[in-house]
N, C-alpha and C. Protein backbone atom coordinates (compact mmCIF):
# COMPACT_ATOMS: atom_id res chain seq x y z
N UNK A 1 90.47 105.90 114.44
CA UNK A 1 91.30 105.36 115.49
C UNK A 1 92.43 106.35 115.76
N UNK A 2 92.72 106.34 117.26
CA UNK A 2 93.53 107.83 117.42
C UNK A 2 94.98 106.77 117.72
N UNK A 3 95.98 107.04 116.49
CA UNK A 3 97.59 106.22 117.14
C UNK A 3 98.45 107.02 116.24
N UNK A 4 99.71 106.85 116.42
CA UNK A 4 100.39 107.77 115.86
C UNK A 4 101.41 106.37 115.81
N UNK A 5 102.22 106.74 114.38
CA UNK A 5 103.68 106.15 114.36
C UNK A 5 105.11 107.31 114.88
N UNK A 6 106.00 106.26 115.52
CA UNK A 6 106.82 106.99 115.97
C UNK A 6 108.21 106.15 115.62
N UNK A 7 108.98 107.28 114.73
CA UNK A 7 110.56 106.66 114.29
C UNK A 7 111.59 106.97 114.73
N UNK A 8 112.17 105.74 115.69
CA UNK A 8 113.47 106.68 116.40
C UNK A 8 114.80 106.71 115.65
N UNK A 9 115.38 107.54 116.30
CA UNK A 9 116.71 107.41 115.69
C UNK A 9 117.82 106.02 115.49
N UNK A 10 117.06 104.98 115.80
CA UNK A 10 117.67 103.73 115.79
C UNK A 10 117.25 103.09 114.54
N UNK A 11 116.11 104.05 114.05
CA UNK A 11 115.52 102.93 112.62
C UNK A 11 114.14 102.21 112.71
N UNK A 12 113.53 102.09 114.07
CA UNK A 12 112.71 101.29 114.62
C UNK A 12 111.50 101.96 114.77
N UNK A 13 109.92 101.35 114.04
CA UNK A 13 108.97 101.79 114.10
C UNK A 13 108.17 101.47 115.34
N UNK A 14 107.47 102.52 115.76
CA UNK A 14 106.47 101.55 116.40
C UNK A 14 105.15 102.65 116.19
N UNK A 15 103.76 101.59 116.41
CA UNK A 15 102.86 102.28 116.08
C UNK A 15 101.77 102.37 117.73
N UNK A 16 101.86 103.14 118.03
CA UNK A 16 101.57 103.80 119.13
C UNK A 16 99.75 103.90 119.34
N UNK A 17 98.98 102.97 120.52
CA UNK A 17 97.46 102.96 120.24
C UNK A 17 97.39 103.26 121.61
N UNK A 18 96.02 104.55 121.40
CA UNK A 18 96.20 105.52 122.40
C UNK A 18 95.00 104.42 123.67
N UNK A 19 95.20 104.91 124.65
CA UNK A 19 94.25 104.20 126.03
C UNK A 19 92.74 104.42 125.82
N UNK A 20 92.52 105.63 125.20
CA UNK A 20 91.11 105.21 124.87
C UNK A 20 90.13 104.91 123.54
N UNK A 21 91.34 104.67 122.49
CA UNK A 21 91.06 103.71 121.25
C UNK A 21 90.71 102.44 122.32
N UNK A 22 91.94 101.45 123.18
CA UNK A 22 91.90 100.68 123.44
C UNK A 22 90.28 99.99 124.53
N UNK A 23 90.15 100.92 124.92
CA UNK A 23 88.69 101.08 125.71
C UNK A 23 87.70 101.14 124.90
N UNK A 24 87.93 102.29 123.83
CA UNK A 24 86.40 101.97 122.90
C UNK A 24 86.34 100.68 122.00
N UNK A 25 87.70 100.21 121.97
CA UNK A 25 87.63 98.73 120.38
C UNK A 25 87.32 97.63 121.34
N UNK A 26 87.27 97.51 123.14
CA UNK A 26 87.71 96.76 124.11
C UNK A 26 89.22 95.97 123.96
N UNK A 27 90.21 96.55 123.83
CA UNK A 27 91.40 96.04 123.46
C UNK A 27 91.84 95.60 121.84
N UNK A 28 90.80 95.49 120.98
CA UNK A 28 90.93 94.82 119.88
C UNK A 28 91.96 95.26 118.87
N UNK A 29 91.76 97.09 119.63
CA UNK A 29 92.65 98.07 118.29
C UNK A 29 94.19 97.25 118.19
N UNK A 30 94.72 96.89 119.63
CA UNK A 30 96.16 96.65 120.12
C UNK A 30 96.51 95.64 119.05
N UNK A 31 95.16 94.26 118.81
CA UNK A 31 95.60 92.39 118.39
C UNK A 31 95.25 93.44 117.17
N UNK A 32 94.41 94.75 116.04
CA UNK A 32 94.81 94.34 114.73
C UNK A 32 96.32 95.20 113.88
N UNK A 33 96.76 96.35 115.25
CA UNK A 33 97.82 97.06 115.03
C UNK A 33 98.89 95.44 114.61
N UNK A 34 98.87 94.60 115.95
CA UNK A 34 100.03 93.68 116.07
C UNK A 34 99.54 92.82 114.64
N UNK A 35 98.82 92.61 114.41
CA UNK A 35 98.56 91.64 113.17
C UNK A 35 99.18 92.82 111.85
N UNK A 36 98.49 93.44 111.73
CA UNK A 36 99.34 94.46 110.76
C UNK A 36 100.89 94.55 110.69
N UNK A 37 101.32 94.81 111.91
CA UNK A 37 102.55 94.83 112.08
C UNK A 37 103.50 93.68 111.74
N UNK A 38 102.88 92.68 111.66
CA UNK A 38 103.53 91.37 111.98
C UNK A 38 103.67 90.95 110.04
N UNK A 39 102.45 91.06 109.56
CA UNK A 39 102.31 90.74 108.22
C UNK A 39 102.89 92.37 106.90
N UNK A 40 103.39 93.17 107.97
CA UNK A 40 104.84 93.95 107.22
C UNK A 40 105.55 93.46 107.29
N UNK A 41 106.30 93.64 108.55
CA UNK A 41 107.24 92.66 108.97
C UNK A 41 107.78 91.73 108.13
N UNK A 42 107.00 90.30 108.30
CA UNK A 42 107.07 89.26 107.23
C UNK A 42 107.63 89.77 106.09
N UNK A 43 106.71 90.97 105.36
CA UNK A 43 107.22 91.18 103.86
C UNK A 43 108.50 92.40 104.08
N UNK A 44 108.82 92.90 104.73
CA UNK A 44 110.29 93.86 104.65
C UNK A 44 110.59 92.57 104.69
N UNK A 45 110.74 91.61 105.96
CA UNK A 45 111.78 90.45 106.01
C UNK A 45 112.69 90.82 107.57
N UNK A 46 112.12 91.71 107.89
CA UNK A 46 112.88 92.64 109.14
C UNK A 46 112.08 92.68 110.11
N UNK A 47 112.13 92.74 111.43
CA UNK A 47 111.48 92.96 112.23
C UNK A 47 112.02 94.50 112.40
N UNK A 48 110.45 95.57 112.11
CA UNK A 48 110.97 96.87 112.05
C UNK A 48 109.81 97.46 112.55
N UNK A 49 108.72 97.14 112.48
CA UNK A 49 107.28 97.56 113.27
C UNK A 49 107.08 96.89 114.53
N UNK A 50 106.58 97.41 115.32
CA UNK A 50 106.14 96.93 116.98
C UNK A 50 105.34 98.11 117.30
N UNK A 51 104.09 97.41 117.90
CA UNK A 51 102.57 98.34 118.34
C UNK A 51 102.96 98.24 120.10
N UNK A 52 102.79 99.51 120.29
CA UNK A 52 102.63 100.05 121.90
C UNK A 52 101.63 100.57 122.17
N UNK A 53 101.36 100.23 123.26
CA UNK A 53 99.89 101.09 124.05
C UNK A 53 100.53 102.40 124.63
């Protein structure tokens, strides 16, 4: 799967899923980045991951 994480200078992750991951998974890559993301999340206790297309 082609995505990259990207950390800005604010502290804030996001994990980046490229347009044609999203075409070959038919969208799916996007719902298991956000599920991943969500069940870190939970355990930091922070909202600090967020998935972008």
């Amino acid at each position: 799967m082609t995505t990259h994480w990207d950390l800005n200078a604010a502290g804030n992750m996001k994990v980046v899923v490229s347009s044609r991951v999203m075409k070959e998974t038919d969208g799916q890559a996007l719902k298991w980045v956000k599920t991943a993301a969500k069940v870190w999340n939970q355990a930091l206790g922070v909202q600090f991951i967020s998935a972008v297309i």
